[in-house]
Protein backbone atom coordinates (compact mmCIF):
# COMPACT_ATOMS: atom_id res chain seq x y z
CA UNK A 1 -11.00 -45.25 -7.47
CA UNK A 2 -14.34 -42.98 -6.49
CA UNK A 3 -13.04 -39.27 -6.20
CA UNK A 4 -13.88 -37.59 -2.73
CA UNK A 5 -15.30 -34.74 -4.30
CA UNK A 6 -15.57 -34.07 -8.26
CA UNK A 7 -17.85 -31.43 -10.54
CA UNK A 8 -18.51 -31.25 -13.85
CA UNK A 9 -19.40 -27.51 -15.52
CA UNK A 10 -20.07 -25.96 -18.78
CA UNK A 11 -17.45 -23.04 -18.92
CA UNK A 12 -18.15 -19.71 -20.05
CA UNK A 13 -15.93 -19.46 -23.02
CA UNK A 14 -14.79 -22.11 -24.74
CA UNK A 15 -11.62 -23.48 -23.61
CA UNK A 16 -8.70 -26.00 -24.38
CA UNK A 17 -8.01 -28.11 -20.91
CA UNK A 18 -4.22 -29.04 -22.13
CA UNK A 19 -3.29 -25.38 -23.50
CA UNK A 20 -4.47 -23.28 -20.37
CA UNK A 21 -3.33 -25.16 -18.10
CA UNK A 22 0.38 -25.82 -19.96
CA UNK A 23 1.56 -22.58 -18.35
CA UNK A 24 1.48 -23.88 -15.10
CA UNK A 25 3.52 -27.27 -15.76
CA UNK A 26 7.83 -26.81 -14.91
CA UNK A 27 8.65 -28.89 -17.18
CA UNK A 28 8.10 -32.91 -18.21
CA UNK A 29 9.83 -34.13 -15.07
CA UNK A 30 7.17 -32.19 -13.01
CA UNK A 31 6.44 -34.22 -10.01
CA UNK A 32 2.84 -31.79 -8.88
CA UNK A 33 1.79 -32.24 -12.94
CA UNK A 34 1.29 -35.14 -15.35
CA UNK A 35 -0.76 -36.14 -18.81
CA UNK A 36 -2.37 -39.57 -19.27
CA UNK A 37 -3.27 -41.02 -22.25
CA UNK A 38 -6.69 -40.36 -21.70
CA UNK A 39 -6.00 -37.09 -22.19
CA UNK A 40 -6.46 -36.19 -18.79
CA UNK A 41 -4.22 -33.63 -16.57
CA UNK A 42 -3.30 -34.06 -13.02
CA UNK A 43 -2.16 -31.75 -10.80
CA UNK A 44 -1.31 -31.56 -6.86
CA UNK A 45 -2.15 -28.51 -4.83
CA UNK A 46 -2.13 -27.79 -1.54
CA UNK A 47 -5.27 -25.94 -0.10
CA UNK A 48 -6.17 -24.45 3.21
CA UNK A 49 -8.19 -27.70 3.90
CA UNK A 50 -4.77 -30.11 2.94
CA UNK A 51 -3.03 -31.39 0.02
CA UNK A 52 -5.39 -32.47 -3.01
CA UNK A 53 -4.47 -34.37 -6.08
CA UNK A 54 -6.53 -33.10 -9.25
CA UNK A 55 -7.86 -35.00 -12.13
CA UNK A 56 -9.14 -32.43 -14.90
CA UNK A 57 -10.65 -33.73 -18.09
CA UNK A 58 -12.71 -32.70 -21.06
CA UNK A 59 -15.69 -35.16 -21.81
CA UNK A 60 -16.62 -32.64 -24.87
CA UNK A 61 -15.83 -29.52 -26.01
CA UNK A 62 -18.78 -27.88 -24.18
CA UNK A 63 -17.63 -29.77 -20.44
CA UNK A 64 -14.77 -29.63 -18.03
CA UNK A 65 -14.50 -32.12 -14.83
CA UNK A 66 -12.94 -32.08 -12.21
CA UNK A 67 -12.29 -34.91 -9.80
CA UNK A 68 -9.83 -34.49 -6.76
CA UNK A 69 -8.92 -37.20 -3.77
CA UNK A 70 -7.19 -35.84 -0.18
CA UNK A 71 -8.35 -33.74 2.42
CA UNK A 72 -7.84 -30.75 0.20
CA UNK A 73 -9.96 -32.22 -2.38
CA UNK A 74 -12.99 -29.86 -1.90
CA UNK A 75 -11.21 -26.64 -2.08
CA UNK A 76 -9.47 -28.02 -4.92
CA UNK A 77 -12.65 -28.66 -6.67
CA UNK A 78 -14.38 -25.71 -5.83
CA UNK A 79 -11.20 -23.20 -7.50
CA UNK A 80 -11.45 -25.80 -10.91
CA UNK A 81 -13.54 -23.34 -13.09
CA UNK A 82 -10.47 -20.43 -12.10
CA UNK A 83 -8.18 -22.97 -12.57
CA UNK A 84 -9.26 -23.54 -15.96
CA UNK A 85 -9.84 -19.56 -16.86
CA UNK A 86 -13.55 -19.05 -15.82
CA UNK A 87 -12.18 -15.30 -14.16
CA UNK A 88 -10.85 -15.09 -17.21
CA UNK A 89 -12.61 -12.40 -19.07
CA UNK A 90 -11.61 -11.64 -23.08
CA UNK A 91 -13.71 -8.74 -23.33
CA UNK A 92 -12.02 -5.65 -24.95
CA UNK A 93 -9.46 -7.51 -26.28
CA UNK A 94 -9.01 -6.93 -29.73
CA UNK A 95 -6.28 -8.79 -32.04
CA UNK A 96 -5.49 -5.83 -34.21
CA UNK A 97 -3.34 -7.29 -36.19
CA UNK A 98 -3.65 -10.51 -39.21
CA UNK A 99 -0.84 -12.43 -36.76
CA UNK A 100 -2.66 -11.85 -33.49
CA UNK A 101 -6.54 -12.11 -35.16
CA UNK A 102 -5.18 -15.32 -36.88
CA UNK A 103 -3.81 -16.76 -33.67
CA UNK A 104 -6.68 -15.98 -31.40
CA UNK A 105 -9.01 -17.66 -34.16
CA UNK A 106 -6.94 -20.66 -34.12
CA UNK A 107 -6.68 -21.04 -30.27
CA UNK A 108 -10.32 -19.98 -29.09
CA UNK A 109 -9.78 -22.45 -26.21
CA UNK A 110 -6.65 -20.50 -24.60
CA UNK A 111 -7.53 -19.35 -21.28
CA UNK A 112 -5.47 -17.55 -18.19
CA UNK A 113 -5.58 -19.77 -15.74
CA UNK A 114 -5.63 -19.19 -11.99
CA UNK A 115 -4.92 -21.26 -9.06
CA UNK A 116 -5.33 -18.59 -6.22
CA UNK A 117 -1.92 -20.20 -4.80
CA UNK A 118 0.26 -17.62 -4.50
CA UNK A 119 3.05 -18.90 -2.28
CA UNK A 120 3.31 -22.42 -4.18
CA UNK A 121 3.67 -19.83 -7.72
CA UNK A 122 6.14 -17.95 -6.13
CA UNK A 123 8.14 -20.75 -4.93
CA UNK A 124 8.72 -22.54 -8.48
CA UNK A 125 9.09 -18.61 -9.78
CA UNK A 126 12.30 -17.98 -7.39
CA UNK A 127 13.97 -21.27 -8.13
CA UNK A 128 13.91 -19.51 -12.24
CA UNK A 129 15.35 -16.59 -11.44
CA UNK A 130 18.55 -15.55 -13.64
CA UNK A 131 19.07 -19.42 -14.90
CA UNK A 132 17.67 -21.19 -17.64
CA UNK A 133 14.54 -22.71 -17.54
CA UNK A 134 16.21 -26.55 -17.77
CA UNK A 135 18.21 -25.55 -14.80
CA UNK A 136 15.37 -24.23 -12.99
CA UNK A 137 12.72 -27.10 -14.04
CA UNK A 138 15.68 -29.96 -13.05
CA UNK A 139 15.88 -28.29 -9.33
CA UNK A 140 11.98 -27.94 -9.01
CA UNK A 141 12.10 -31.51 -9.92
CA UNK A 142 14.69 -32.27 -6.86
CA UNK A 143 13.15 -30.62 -4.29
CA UNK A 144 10.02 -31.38 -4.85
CA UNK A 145 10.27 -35.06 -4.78
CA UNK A 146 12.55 -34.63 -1.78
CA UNK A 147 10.54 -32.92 0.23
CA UNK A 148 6.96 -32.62 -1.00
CA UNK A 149 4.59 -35.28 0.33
CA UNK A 150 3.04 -37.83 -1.70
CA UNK A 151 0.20 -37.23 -3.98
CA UNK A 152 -3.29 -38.47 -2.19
CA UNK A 153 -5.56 -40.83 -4.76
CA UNK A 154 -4.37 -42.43 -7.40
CA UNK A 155 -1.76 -41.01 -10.13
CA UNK A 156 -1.05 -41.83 -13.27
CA UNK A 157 2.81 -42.22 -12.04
CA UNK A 158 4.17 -41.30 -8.68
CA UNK A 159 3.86 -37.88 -7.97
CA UNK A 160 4.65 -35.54 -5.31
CA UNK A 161 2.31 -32.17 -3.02
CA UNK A 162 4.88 -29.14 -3.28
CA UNK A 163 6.54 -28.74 0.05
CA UNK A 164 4.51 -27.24 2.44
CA UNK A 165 6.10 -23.45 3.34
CA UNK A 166 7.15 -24.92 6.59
CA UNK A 167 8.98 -27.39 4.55
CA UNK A 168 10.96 -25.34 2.55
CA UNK A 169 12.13 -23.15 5.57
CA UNK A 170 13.63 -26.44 7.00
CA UNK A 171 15.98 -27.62 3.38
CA UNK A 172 19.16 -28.03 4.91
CA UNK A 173 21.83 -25.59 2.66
CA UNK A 174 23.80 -29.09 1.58
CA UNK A 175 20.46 -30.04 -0.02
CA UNK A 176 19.57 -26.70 -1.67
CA UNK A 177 23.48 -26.60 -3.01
CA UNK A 178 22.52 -30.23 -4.35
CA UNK A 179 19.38 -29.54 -6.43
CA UNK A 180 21.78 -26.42 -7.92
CA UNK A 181 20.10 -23.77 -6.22
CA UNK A 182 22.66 -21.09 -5.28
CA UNK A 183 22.04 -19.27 -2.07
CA UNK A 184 20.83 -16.25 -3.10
CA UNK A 185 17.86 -17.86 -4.44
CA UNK A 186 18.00 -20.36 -1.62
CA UNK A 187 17.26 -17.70 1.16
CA UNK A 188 14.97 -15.26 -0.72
CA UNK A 189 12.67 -18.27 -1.02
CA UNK A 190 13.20 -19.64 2.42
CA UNK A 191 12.31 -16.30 3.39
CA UNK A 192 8.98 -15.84 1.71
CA UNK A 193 8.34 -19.14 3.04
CA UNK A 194 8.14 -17.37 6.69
CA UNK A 195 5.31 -14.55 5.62
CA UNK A 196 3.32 -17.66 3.15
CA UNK A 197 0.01 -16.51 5.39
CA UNK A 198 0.32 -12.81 4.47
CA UNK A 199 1.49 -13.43 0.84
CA UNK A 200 -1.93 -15.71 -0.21
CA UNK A 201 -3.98 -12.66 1.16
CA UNK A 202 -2.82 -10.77 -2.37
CA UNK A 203 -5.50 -12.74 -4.20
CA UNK A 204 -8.09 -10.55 -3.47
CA UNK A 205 -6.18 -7.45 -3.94
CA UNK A 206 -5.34 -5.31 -7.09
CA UNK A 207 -2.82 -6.16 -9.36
CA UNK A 208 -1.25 -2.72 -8.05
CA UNK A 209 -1.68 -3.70 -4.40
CA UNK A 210 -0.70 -7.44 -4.81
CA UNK A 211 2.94 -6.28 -6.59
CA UNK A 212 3.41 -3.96 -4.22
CA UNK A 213 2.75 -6.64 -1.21
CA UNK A 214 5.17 -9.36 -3.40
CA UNK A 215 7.81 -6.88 -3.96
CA UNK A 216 8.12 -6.27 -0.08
CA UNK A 217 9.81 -9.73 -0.33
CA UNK A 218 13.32 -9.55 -0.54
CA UNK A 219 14.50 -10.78 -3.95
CA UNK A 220 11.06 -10.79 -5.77
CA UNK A 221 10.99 -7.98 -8.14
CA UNK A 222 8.77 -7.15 -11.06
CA UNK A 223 9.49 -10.12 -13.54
CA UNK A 224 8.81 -12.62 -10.40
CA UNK A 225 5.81 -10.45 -9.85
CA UNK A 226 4.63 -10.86 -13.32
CA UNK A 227 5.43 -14.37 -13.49
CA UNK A 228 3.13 -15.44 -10.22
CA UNK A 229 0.53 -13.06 -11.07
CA UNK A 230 0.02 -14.58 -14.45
CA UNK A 231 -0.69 -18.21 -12.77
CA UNK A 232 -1.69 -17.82 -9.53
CA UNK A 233 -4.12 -14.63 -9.77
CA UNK A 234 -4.95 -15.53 -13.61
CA UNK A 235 -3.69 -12.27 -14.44
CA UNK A 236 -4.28 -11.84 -18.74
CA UNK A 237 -2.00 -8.46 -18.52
CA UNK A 238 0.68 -9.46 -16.40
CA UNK A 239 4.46 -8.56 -18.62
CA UNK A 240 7.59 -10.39 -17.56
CA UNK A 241 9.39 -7.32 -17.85
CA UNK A 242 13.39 -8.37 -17.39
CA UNK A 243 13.12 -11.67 -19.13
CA UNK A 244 16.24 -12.80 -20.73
CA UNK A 245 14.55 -13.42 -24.02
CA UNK A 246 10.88 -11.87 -24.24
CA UNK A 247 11.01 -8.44 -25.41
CA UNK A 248 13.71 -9.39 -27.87
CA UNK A 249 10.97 -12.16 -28.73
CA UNK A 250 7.72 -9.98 -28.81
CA UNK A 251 10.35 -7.16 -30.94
CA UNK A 252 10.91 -9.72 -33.91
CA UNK A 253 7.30 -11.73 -33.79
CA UNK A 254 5.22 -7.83 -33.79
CA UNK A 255 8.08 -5.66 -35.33
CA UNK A 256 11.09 -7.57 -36.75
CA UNK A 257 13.29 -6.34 -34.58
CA UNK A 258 15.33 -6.47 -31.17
CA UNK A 259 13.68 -4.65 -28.22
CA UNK A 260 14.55 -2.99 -25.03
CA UNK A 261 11.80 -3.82 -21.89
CA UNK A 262 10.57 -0.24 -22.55
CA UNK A 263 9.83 -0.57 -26.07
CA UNK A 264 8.37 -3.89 -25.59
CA UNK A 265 5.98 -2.59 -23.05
CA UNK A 266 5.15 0.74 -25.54
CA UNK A 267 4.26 -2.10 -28.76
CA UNK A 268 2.57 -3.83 -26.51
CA UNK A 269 0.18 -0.64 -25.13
CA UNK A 270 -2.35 -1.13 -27.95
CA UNK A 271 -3.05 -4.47 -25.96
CA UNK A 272 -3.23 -3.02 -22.55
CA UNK A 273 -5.17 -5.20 -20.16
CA UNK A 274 -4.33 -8.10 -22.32
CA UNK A 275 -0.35 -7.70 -23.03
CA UNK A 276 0.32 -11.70 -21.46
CA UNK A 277 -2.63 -12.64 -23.22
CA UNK A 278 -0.66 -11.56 -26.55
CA UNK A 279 2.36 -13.51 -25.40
CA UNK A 280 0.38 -16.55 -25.17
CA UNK A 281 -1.43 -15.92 -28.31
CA UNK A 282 1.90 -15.77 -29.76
CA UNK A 283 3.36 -18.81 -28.55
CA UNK A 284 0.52 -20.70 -29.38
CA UNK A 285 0.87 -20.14 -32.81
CA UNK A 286 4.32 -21.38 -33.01
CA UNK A 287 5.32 -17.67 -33.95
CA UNK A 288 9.32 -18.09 -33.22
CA UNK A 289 10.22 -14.67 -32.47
CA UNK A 290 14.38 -13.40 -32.68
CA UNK A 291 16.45 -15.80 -34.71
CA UNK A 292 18.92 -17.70 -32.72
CA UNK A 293 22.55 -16.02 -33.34
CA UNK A 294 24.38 -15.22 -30.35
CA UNK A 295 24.65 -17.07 -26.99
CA UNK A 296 22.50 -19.12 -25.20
CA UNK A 297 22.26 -17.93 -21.31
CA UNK A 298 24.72 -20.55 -20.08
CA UNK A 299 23.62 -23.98 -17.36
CA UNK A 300 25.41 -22.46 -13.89
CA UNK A 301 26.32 -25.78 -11.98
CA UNK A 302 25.66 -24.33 -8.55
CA UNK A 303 27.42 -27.71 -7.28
CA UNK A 304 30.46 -27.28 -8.29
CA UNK A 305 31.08 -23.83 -7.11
């Protein structure tokens, strides 16, 4: 099937399609994301123009394409190259140590993405607040397909437009209560859903003045913050301060030891202006961070409460 609108570019840096845009998939069940055997990712957006379904693939290691199908398929195309980390600027960053100058050697291609949609990031953010990730990834999964629209074009398997904010202001609570959302989450989200319009605007702000326009939101606080400016404003310094698991991770892979958030963010100073680019680096490399000992964060079944 002819794309409505596609584009083929030669990026500015070298970069790996599959690894930069990894960060922005919740999980295999994903209904807005998919791989093909070709190689090729798809994603769904939704745009100012309408929904858009995205097929992004890498003829050579010198081009990136894009082809998208729906009425948001121009917009779509047009935000590919930030998609795919052409904002994305390494300069000044400097590994400074044989783990991080051995890592960035071995993943030149690893870019910070941005999609410039702030409200759809900040949805799939809320729904992983203070559960695990499997938790979180299974209810993106369920609401998604419930409520999102089909995917315009053709797909690789069936796959689903994120709700629309109107959408999400409309979930019934029997429905969030189903997908294991509790309602704490449920109503911070629905919430943000009302100011969507005023929430997008932060993509042309600072990092300073987009945080403080998020954290007006009830319920979104720095690591939600972090987590949405890191994929939707392709922000390389971005820290998930609060995580359940990163500073203890970035303590044991740069120091061999437990952290606090504050010490994390004082190791990671040296790196300032690239501190989520480090994280990457170091996930990339398969560096595994704080044994596992003690307890894993336990699966909350919001359904039978």
């Amino acid at each position: 099937m002819i794309a409505d609108h596609a584009l083929s570019w030669r990026p500015r840096h070298p970069t790996d399609l599959r690894q930069t845009l990894g960060a922005l998939r919740r999980g295999g069940g994903d209904p807005a994301f998919a791989l093909d055997a070709t190689g090729a990712v798809w994603r769904t957006t939704r745009t100012a123009e309408g929904d858009a379904t995205l097929r992004l693939t890498q003829p050579d290691a010198e081009t990136l394409r894009c082809e998208a199908w729906g009425p948001g398929a121009g917009a779509a195309v047009a935000q590919a190259p930030e998609l795919l980390g052409d904002a994305d600027d390494p300069t000044g960053f400097e590994p400074r140590l044989p783990l991080l100058d051995d890592a960035h050697r071995r993943n030149p291609g690893l870019r910070i993405p941005r999609t410039a949609q702030v409200f759809e990031a900040l949805a799939a953010t809320i729904l992983e607040q203070k559960v695990i990730t499997l938790q979180a990834h299974d209810s993106w999964r369920r609401l998604v397909t419930r409520f999102g629209q089909p995917a315009p074009g053709p797909t690789p398997r069936p796959m689903r437009v994120v709700p629309s904010p109107e959408a999400w202001r409309t979930i019934p609570s029997w429905e969030w209560h189903r997908a294991g959302v509790d309602p704490k989450r449920a109503r911070t989200l629905q919430n943000a859903a009302g100011y969507a319009d005023r929430l997008e605007a932060v993509v042309a702000m600072s990092p300073a003045d987009a945080a403080a326009r998020l954290t007006l939101m009830p319920g979104v606080g720095p690591w939600t913050v972090a987590e949405v400016a890191q994929r939707a404003l392709g922000d390389a310094d971005a820290v998930s301060v609060g995580d359940y698991h990163l500073a203890n991770y970035v303590g044991h892979a740069l120091a061999g030891r437990d952290m606090t958030d504050d010490e994390m963010l004082e190791t990671l100073e040296p790196w300032r202006g690239h501190r989520y680019r480090v994280v990457r680096l170091l996930g990339a490399a398969g560096v595994p961070g704080r044994p596992r000992r003690g307890p894993r964060m336990a699966f909350v079944d919001h359904r039978a409460i």
